[in-house]
N, C-alpha and C. Protein backbone atom coordinates (compact mmCIF):
# COMPACT_ATOMS: atom_id res chain seq x y z
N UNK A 1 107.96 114.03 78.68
CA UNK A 1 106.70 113.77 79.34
C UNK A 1 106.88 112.80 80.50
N UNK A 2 106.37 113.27 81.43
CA UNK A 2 106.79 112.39 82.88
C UNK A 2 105.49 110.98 82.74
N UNK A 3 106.31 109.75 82.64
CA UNK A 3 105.42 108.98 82.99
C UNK A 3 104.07 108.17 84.34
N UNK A 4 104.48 109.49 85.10
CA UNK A 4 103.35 109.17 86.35
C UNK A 4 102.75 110.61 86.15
N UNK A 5 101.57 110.73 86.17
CA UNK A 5 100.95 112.08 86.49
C UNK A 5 100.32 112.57 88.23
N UNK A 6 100.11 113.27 88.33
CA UNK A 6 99.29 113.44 89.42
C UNK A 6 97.42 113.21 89.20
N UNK A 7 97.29 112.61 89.69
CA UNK A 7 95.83 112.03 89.59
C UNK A 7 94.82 113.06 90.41
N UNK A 8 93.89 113.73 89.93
CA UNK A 8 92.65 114.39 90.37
C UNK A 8 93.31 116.13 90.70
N UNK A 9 93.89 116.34 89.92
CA UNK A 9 94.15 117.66 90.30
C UNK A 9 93.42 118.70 89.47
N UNK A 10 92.83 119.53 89.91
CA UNK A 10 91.76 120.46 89.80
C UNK A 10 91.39 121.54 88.76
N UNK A 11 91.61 121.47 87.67
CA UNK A 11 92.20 122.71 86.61
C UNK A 11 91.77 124.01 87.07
N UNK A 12 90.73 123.95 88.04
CA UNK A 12 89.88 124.89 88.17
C UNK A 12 90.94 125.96 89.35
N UNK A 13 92.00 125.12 89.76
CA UNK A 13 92.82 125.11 91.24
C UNK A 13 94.13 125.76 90.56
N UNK A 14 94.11 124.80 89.65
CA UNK A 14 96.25 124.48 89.06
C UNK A 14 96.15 124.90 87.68
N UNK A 15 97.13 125.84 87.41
CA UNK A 15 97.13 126.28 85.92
C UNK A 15 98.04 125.03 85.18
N UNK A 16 97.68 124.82 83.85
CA UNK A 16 98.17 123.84 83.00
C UNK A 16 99.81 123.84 83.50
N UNK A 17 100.51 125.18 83.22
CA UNK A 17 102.04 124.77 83.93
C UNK A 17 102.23 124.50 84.96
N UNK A 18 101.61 124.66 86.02
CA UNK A 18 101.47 124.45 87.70
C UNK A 18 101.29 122.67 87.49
N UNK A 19 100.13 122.16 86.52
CA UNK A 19 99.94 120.95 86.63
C UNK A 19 101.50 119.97 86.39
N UNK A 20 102.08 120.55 85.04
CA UNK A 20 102.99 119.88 84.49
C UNK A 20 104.16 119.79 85.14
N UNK A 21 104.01 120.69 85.91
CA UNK A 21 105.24 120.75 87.34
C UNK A 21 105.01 119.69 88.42
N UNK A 22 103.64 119.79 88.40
CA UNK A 22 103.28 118.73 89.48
C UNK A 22 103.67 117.21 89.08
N UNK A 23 103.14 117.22 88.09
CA UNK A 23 103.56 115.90 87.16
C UNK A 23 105.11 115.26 87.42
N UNK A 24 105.88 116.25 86.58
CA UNK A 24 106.95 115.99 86.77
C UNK A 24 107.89 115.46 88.12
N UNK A 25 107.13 116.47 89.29
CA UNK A 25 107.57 115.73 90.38
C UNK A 25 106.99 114.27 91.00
N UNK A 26 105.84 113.94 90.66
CA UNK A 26 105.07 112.84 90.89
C UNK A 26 105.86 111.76 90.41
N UNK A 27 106.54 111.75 89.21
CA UNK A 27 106.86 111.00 88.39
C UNK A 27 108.55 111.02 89.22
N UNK A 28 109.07 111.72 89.84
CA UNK A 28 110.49 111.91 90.33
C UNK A 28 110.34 111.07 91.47
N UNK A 29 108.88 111.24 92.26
CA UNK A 29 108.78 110.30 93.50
C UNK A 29 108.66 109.01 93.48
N UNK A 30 107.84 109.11 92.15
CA UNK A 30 107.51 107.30 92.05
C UNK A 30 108.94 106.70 91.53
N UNK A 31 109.80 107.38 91.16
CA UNK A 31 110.93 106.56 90.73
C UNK A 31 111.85 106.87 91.79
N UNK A 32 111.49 107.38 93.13
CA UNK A 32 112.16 107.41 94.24
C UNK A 32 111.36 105.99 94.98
N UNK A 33 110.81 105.77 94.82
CA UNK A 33 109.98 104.62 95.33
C UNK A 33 110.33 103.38 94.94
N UNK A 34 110.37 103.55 93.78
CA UNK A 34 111.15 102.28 93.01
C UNK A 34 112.54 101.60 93.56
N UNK A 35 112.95 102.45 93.46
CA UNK A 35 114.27 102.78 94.24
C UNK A 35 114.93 102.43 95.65
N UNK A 36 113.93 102.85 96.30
CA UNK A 36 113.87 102.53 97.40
C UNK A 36 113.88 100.71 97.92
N UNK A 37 112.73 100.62 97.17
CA UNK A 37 112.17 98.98 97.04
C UNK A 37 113.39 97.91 96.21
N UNK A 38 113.68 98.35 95.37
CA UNK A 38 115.15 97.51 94.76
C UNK A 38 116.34 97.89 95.71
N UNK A 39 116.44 98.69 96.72
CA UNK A 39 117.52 98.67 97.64
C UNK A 39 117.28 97.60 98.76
N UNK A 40 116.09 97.96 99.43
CA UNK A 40 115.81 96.38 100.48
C UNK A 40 115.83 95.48 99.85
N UNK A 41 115.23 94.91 98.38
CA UNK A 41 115.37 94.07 97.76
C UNK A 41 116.85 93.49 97.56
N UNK A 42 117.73 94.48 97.17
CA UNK A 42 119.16 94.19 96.46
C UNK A 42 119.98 93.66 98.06
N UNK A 43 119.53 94.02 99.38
CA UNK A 43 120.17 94.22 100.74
C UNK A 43 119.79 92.33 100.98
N UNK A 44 118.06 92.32 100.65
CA UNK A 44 117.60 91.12 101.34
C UNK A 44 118.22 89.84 100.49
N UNK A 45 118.83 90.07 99.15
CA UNK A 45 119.29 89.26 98.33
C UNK A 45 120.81 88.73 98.48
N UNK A 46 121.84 90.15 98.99
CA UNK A 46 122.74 89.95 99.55
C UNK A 46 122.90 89.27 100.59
N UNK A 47 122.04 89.22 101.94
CA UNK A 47 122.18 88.78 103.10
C UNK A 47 121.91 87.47 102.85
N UNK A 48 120.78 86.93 102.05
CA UNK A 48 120.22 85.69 101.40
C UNK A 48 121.64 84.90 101.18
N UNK A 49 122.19 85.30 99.86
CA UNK A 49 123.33 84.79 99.56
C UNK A 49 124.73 84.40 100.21
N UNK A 50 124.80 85.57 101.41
CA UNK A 50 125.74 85.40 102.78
C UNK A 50 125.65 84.10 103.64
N UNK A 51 124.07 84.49 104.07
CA UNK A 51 124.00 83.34 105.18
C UNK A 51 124.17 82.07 104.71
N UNK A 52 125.44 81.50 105.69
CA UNK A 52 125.80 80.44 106.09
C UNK A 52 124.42 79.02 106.25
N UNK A 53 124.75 78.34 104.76
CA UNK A 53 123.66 76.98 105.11
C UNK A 53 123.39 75.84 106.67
N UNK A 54 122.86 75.71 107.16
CA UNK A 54 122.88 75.11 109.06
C UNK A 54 123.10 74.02 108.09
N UNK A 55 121.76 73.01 107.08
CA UNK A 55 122.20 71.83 107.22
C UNK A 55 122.37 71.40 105.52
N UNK A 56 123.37 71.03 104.90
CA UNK A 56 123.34 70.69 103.60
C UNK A 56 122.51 70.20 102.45
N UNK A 57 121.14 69.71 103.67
CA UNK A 57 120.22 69.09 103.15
C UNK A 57 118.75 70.19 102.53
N UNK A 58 119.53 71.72 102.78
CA UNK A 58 118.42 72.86 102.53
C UNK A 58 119.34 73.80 102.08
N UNK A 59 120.20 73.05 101.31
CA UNK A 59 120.59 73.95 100.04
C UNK A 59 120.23 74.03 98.91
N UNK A 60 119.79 72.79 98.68
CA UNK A 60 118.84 73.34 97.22
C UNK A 60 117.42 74.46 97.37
N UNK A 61 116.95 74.26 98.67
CA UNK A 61 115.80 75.52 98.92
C UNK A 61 116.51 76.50 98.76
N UNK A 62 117.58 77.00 99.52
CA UNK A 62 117.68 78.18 99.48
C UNK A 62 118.31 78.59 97.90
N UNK A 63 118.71 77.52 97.23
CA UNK A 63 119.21 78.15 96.14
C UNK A 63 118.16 78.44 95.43
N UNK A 64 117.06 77.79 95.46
CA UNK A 64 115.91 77.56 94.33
C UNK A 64 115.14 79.29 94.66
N UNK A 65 115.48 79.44 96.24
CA UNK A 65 114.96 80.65 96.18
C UNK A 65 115.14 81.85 96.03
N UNK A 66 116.79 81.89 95.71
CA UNK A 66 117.75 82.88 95.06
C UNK A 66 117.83 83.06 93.81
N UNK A 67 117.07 81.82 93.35
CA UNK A 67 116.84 82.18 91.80
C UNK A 67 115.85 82.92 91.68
N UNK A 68 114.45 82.69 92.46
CA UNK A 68 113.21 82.90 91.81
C UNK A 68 113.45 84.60 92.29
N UNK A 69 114.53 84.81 93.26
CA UNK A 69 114.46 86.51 93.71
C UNK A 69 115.21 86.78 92.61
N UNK A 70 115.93 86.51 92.11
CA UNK A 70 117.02 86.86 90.87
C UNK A 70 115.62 87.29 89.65
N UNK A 71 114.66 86.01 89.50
CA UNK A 71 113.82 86.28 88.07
C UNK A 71 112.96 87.34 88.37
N UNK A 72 112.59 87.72 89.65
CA UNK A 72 112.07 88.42 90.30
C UNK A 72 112.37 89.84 89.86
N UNK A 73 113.64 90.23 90.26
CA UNK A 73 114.29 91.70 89.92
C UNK A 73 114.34 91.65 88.82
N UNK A 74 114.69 90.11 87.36
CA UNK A 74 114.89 90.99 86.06
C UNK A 74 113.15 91.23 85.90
N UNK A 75 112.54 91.13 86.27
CA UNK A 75 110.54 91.28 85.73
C UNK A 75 110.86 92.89 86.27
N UNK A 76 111.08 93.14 87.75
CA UNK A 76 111.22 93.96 88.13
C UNK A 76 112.20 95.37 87.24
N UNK A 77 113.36 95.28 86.99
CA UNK A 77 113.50 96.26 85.97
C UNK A 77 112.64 96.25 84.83
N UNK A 78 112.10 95.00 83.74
CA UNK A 78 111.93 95.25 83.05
C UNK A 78 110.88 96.25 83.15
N UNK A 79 110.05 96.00 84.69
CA UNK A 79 109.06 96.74 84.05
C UNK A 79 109.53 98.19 84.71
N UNK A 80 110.31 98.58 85.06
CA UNK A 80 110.63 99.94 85.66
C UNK A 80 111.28 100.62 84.07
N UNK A 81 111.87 100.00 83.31
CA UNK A 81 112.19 100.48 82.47
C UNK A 81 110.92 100.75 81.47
N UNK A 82 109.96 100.13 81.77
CA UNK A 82 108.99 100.37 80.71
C UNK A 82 108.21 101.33 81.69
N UNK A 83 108.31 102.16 82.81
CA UNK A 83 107.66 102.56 83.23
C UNK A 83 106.62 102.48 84.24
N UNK A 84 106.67 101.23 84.29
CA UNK A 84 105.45 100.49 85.05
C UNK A 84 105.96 100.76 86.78
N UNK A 85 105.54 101.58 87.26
CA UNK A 85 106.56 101.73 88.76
C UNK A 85 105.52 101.08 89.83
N UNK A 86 104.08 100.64 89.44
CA UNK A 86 103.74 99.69 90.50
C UNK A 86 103.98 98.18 90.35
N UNK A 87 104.09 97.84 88.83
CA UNK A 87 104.56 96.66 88.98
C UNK A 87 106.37 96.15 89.34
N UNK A 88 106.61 97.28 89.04
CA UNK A 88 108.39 97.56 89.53
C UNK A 88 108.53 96.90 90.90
N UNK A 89 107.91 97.40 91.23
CA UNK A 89 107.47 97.67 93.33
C UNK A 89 106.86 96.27 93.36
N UNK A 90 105.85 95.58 93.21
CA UNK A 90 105.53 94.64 93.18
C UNK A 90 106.65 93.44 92.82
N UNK A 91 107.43 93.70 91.66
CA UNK A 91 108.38 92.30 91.91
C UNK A 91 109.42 92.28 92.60
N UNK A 92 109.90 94.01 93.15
CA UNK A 92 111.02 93.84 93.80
C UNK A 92 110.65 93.49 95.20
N UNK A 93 109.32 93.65 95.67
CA UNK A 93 108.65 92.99 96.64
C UNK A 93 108.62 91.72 96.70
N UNK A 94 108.55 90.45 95.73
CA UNK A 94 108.62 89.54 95.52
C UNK A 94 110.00 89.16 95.75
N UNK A 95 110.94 89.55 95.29
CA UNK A 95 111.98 89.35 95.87
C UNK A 95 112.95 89.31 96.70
N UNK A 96 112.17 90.62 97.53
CA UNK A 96 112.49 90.57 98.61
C UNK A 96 112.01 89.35 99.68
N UNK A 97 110.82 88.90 99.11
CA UNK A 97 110.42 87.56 99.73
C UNK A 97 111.00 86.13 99.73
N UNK A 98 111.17 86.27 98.64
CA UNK A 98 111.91 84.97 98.43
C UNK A 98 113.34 85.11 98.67
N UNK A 99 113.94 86.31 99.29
CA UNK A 99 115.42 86.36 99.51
C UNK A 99 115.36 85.70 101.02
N UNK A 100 113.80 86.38 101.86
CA UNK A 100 113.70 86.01 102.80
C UNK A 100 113.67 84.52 103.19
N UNK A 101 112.73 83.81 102.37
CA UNK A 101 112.47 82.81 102.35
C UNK A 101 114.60 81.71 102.18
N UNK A 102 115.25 82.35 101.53
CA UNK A 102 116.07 81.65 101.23
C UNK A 102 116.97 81.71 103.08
N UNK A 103 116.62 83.09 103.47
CA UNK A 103 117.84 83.15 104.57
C UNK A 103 116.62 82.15 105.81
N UNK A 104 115.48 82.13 105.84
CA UNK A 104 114.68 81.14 106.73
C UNK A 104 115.36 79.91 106.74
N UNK A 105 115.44 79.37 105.01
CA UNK A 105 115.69 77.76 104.54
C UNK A 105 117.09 77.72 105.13
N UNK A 106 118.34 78.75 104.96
CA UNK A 106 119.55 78.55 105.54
C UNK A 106 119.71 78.46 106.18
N UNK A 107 118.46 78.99 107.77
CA UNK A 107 118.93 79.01 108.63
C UNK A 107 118.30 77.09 109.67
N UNK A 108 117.84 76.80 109.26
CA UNK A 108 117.05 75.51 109.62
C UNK A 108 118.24 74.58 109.55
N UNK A 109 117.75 73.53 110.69
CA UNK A 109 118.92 73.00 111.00
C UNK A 109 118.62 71.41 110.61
């Protein structure tokens, strides 16, 4: 059973197997989506971790904010594994923020 359905589709339109087809692909996209979002995420975390600190005195920011992207992605699988593919998207969004936030703090002089 695909855990995303297609929302408002018509019985009157789509025969029950036509629906379950639909389903199935709905559920293939949203976990293409997911996907997608933990790759900029996993990219913005890497670059985070690369960039070179300007002044020693904004290394604890940027570390503090490599963590919170780190707690970020495990919320983020957990909930992709449970299915949850908007809150998936939502923390790997979060992390992608705070990866950002870390390469800002590195870069300050």
């Amino acid at each position: 059973n695909p855990s995303v359905v297609c929302r408002g589709l018509d019985t009157r339109k789509w025969s029950d197997a036509e629906i379950a087809t639909l389903d199935k692909e709905c559920d293939a996209i949203a976990n293409l989506l997911v996907k997608a979002d933990e790759i900029l995420a996993l990219v913005a975390l890497q670059d985070a971790k690369n960039t070179p600190i300007q002044n020693p005195k904004n290394a604890k920011h940027v570390q503090h904010e490599i963590e919170k992207a780190e707690k970020e992605f495990k919320k983020a699988y957990e909930a992709w594994g449970a299915h949850d593919y908007r809150d998936a998207i939502k923390h790997f969004g979060k992390a992608w923020k705070h990866a950002q936030h870390a390469i800002r703090d590195a870069n300050r002089r």
